[in-house]
N, C-alpha and C. Protein backbone atom coordinates (compact mmCIF):
# COMPACT_ATOMS: atom_id res chain seq x y z
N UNK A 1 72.95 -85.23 138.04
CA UNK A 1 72.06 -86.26 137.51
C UNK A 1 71.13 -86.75 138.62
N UNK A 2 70.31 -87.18 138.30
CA UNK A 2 68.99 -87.77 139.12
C UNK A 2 69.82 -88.99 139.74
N UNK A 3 69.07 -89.15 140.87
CA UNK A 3 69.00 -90.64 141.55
C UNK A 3 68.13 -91.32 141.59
N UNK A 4 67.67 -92.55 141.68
CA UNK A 4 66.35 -93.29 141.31
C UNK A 4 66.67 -94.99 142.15
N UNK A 5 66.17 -94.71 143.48
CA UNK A 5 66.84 -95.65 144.38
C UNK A 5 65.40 -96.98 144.12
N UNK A 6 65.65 -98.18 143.87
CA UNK A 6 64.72 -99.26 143.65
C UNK A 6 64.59 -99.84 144.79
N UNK A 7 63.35 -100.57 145.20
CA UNK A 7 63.30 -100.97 146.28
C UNK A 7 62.45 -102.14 145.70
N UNK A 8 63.06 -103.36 146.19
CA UNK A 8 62.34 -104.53 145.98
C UNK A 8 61.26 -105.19 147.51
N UNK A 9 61.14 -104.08 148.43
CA UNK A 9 60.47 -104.34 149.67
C UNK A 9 61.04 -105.20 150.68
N UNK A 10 62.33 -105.58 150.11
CA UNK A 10 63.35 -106.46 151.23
C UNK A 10 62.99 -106.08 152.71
N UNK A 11 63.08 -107.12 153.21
CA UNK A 11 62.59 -106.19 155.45
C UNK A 11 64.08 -105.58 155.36
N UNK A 12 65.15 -106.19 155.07
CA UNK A 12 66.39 -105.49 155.06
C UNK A 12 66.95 -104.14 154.94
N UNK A 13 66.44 -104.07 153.77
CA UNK A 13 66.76 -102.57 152.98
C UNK A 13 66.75 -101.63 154.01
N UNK A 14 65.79 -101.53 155.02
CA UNK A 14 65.65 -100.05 155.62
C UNK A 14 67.19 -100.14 156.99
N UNK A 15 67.02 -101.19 157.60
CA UNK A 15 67.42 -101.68 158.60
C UNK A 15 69.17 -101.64 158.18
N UNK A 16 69.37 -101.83 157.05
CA UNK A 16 70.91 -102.18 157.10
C UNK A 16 71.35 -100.72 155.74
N UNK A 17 70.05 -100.23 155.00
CA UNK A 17 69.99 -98.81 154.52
C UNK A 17 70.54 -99.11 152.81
N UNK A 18 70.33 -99.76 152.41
CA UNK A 18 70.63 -99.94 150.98
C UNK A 18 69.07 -99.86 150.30
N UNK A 19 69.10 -99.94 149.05
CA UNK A 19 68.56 -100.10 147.99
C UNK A 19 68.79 -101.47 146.79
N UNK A 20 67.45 -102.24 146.05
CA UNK A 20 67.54 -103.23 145.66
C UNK A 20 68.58 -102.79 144.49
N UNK A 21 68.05 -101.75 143.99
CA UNK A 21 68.95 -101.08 142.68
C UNK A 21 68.92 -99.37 142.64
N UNK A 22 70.37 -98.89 142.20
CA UNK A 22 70.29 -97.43 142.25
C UNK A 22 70.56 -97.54 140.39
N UNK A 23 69.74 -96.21 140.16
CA UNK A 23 70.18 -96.00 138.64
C UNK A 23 70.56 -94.75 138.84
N UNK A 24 71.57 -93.98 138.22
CA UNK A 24 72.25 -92.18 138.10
C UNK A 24 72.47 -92.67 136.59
N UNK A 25 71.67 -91.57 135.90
CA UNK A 25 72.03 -91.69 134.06
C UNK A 25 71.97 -92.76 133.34
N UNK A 26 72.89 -93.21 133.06
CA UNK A 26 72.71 -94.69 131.88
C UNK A 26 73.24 -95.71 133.29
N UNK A 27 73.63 -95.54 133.86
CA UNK A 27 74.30 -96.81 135.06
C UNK A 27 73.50 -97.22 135.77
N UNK A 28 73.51 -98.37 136.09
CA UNK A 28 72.26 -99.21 137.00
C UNK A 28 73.07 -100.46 137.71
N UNK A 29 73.18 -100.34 138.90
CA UNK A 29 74.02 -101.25 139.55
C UNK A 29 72.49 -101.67 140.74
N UNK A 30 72.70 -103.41 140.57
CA UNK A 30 71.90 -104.17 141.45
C UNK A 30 72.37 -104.48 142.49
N UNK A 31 72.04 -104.12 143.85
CA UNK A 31 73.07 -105.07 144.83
C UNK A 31 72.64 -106.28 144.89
N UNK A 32 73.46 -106.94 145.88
CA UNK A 32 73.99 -108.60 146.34
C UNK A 32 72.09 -109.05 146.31
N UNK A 33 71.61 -109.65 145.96
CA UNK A 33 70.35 -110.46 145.48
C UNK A 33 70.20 -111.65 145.95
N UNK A 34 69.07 -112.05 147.03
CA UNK A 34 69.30 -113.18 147.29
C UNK A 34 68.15 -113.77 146.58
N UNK A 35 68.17 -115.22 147.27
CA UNK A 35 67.11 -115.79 147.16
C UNK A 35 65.84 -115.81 147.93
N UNK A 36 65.45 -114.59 147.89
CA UNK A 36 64.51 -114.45 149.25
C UNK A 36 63.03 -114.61 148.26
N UNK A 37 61.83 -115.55 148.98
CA UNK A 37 60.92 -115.89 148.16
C UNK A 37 59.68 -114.38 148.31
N UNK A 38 58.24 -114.59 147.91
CA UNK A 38 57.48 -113.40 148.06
C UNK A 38 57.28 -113.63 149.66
N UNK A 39 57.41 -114.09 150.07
CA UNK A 39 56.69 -114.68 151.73
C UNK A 39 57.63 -114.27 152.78
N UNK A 40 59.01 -113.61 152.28
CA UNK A 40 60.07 -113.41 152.65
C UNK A 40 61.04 -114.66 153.17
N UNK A 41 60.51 -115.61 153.63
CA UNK A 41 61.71 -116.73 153.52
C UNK A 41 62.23 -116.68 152.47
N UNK A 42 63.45 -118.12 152.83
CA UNK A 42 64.30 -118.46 151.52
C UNK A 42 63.35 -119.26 150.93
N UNK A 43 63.83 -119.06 149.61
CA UNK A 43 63.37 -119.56 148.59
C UNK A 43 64.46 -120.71 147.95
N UNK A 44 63.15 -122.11 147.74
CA UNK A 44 64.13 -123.39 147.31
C UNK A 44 65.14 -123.69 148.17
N UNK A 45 65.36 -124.00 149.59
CA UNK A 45 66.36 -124.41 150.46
C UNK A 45 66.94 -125.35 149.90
N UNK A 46 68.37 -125.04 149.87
CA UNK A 46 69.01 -126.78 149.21
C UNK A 46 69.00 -126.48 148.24
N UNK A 47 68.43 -126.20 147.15
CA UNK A 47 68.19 -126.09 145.57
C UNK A 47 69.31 -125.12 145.06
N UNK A 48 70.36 -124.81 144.59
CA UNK A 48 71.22 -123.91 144.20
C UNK A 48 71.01 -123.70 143.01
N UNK A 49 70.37 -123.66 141.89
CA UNK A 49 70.32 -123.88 140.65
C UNK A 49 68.44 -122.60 140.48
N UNK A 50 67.49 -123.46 141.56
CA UNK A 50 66.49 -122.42 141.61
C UNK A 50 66.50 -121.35 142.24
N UNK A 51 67.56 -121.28 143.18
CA UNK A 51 68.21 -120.29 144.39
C UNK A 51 68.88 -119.37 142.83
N UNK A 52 69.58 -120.18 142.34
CA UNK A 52 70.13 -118.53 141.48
C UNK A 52 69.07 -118.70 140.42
N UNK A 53 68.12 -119.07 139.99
CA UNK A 53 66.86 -118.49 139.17
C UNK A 53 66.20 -117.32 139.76
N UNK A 54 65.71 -117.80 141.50
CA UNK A 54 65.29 -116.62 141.89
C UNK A 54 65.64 -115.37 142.04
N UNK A 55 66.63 -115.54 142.51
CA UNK A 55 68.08 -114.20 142.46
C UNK A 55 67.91 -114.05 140.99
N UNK A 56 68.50 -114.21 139.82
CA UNK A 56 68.30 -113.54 138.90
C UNK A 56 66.80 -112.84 138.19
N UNK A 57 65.65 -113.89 138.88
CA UNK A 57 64.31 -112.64 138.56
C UNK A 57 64.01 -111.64 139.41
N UNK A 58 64.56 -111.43 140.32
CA UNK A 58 64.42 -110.28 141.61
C UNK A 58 65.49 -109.23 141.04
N UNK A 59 66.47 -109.29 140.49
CA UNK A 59 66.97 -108.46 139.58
C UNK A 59 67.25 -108.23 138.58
N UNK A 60 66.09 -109.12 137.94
CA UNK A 60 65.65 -108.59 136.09
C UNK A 60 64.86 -107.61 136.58
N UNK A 61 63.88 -107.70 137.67
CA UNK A 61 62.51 -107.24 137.88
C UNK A 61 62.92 -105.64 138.43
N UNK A 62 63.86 -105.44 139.73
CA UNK A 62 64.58 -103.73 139.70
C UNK A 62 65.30 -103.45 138.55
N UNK A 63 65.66 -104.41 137.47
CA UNK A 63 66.47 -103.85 136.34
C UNK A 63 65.99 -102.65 135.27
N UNK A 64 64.55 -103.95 135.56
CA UNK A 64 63.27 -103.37 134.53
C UNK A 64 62.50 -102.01 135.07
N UNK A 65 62.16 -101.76 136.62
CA UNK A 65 61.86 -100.78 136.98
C UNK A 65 62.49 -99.32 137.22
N UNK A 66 63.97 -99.74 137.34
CA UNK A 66 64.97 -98.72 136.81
C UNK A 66 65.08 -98.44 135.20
N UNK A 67 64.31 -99.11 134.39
CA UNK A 67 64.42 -98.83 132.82
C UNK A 67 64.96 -99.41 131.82
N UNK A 68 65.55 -100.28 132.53
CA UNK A 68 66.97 -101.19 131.79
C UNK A 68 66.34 -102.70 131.70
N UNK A 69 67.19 -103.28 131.14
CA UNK A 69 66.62 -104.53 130.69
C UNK A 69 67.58 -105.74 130.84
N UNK A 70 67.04 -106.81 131.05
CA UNK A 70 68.24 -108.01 131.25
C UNK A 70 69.29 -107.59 130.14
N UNK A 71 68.96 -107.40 128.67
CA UNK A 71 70.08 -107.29 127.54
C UNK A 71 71.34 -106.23 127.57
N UNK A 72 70.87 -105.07 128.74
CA UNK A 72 71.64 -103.86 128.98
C UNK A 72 72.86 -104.27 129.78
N UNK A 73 72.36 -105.71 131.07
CA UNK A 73 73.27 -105.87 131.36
C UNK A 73 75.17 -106.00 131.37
N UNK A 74 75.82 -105.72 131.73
CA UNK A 74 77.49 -105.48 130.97
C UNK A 74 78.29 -106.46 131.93
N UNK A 75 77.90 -106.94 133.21
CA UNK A 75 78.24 -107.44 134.33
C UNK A 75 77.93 -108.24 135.27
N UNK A 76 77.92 -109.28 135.65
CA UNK A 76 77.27 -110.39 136.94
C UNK A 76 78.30 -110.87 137.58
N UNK A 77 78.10 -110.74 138.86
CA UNK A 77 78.88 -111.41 140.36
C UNK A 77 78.48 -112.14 140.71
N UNK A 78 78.68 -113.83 140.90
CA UNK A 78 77.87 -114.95 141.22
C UNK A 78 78.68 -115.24 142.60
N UNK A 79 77.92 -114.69 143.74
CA UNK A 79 78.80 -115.49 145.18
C UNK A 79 78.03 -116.68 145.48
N UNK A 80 78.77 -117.95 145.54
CA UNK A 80 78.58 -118.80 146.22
C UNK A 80 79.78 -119.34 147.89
N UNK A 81 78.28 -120.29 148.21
CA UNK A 81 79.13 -120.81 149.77
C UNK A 81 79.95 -122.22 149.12
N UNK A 82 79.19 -122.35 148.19
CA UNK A 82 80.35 -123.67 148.00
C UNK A 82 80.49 -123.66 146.31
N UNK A 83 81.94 -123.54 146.39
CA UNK A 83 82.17 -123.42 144.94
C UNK A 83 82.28 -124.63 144.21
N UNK A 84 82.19 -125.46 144.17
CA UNK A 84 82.19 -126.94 144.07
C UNK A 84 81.02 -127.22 142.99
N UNK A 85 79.45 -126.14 143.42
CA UNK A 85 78.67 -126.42 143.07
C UNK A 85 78.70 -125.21 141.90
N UNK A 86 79.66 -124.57 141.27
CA UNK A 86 79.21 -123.24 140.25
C UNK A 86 78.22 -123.77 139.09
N UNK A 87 78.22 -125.42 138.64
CA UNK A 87 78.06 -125.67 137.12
C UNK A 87 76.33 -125.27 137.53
N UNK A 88 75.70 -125.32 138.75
CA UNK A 88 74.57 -125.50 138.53
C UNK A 88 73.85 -123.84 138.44
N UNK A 89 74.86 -123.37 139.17
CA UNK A 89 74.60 -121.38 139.07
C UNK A 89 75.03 -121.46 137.85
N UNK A 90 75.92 -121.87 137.13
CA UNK A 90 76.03 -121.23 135.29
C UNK A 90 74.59 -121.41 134.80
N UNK A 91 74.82 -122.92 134.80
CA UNK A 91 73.61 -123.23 133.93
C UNK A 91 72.08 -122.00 134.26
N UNK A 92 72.20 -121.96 135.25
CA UNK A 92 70.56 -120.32 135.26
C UNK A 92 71.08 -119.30 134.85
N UNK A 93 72.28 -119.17 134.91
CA UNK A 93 72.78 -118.25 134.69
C UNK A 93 73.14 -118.12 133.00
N UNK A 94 73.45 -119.17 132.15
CA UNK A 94 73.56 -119.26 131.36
C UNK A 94 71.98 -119.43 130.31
N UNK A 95 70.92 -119.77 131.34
CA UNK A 95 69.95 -119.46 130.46
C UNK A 95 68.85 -118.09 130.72
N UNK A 96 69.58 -117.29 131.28
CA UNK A 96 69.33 -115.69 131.42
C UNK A 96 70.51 -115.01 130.27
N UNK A 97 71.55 -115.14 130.06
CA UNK A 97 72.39 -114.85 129.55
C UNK A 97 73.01 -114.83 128.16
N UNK A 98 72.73 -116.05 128.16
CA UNK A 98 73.45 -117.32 126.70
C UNK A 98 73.96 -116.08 125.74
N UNK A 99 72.57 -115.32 125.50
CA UNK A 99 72.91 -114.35 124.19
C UNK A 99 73.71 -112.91 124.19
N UNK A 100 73.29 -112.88 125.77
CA UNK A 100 74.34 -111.58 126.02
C UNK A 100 75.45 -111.33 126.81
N UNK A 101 76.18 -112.43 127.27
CA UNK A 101 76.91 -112.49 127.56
C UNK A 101 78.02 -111.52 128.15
N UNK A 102 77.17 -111.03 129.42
CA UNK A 102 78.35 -109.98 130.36
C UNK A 102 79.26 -110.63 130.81
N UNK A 103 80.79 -109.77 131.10
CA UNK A 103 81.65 -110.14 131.80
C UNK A 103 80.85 -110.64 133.46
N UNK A 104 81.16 -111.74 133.69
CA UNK A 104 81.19 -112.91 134.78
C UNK A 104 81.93 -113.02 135.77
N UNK A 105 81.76 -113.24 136.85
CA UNK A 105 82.82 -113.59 138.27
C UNK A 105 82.25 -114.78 138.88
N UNK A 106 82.48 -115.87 139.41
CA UNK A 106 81.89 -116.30 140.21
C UNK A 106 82.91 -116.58 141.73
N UNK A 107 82.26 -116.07 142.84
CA UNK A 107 83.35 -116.18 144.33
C UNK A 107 82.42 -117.10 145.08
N UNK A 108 83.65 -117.76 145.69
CA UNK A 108 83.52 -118.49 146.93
C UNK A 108 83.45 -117.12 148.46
N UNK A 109 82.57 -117.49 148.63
CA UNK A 109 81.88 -116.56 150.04
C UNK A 109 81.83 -117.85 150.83
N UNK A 110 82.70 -117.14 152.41
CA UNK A 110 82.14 -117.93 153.45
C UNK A 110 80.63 -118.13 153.86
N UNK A 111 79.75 -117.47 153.88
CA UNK A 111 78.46 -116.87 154.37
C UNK A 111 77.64 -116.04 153.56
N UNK A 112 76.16 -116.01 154.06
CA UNK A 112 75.73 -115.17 153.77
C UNK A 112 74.60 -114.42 155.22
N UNK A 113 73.72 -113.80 155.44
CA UNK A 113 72.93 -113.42 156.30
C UNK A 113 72.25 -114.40 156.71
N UNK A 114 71.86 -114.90 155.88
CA UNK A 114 71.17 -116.21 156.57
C UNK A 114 71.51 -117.62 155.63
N UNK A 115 72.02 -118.37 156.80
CA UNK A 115 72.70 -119.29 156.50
C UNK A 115 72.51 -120.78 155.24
N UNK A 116 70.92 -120.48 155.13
CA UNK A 116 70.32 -121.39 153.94
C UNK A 116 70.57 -120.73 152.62
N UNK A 117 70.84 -119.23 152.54
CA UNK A 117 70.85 -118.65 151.13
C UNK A 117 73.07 -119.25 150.66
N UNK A 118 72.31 -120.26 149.67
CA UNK A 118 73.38 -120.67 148.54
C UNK A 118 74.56 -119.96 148.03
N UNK A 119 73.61 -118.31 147.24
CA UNK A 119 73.88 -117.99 146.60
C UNK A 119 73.43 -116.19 146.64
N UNK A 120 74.04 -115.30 146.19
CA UNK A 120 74.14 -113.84 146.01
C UNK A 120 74.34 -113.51 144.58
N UNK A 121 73.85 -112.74 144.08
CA UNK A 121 73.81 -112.10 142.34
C UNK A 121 74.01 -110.37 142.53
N UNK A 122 75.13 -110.03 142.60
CA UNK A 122 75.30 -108.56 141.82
C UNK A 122 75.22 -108.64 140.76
N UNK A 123 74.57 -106.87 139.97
CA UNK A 123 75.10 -106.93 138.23
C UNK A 123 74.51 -105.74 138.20
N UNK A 124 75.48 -105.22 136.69
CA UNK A 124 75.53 -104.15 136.47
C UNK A 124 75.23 -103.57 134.87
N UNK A 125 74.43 -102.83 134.29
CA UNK A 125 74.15 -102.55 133.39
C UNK A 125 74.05 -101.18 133.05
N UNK A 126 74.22 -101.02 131.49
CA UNK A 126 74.23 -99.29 131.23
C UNK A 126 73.06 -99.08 130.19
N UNK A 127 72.26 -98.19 130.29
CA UNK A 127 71.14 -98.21 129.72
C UNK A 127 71.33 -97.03 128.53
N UNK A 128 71.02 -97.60 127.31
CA UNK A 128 71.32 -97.25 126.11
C UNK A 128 70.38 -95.78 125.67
């Protein structure tokens, strides 16, 4: 089967050698998604709620260029640094979701690369 590696232009990607999203056949797995804005800073410092808005349009957007669509989704990994705060990652999360409702995780992570990002979004979808 084909490979079809997505690249969301992260400075990262080359340097640490991943891809924003790989698709092989109907499978489309997004990696860890931050909140990184177009300017490459973080995006919304402090804000955890627009921190996982952004994270979830940075991987609607490789979802969509791999072929697949938010609704294909089957799966989401919500890492946060402080779990204390999940209700405000549901809630974006719940209004990307509401209707399709993939199996969910949300983890407490010590860290992330850089220390202002909140929040991380894996997910995984199979394209029909």
């Amino acid at each position: 089967m084909a490979r079809q590696n997505i690249s969301s232009g992260s400075p990262l990607e080359a340097p640490i050698g991943f891809s924003r999203a790989v698709r092989i056949g109907s499978q489309v797995a997004v990696a860890g998604t931050a909140p990184i804005a177009d300017d490459g800073s973080t995006a919304f410092p402090g804000d955890l709620y627009s921190q996982t808005v952004r994270c979830l349009e940075i991987a609607q957007a490789a979802l969509e260029e791999a072929g697949a669509s938010i609704g294909q989704v089957i799966r989401t990994r919500i890492m946060l640094t402080d779990i204390t705060r999940w209700q405000e990652a549901a809630r974006a999360h719940g209004e990307f979701f509401s209707d399709i409702r993939p199996a969910c995780t949300f983890v407490k992570v010590s860290g992330f690369i850089q220390p202002d990002w909140l929040v991380e979004i894996e997910m995984d979808a199979v394209v029909e």
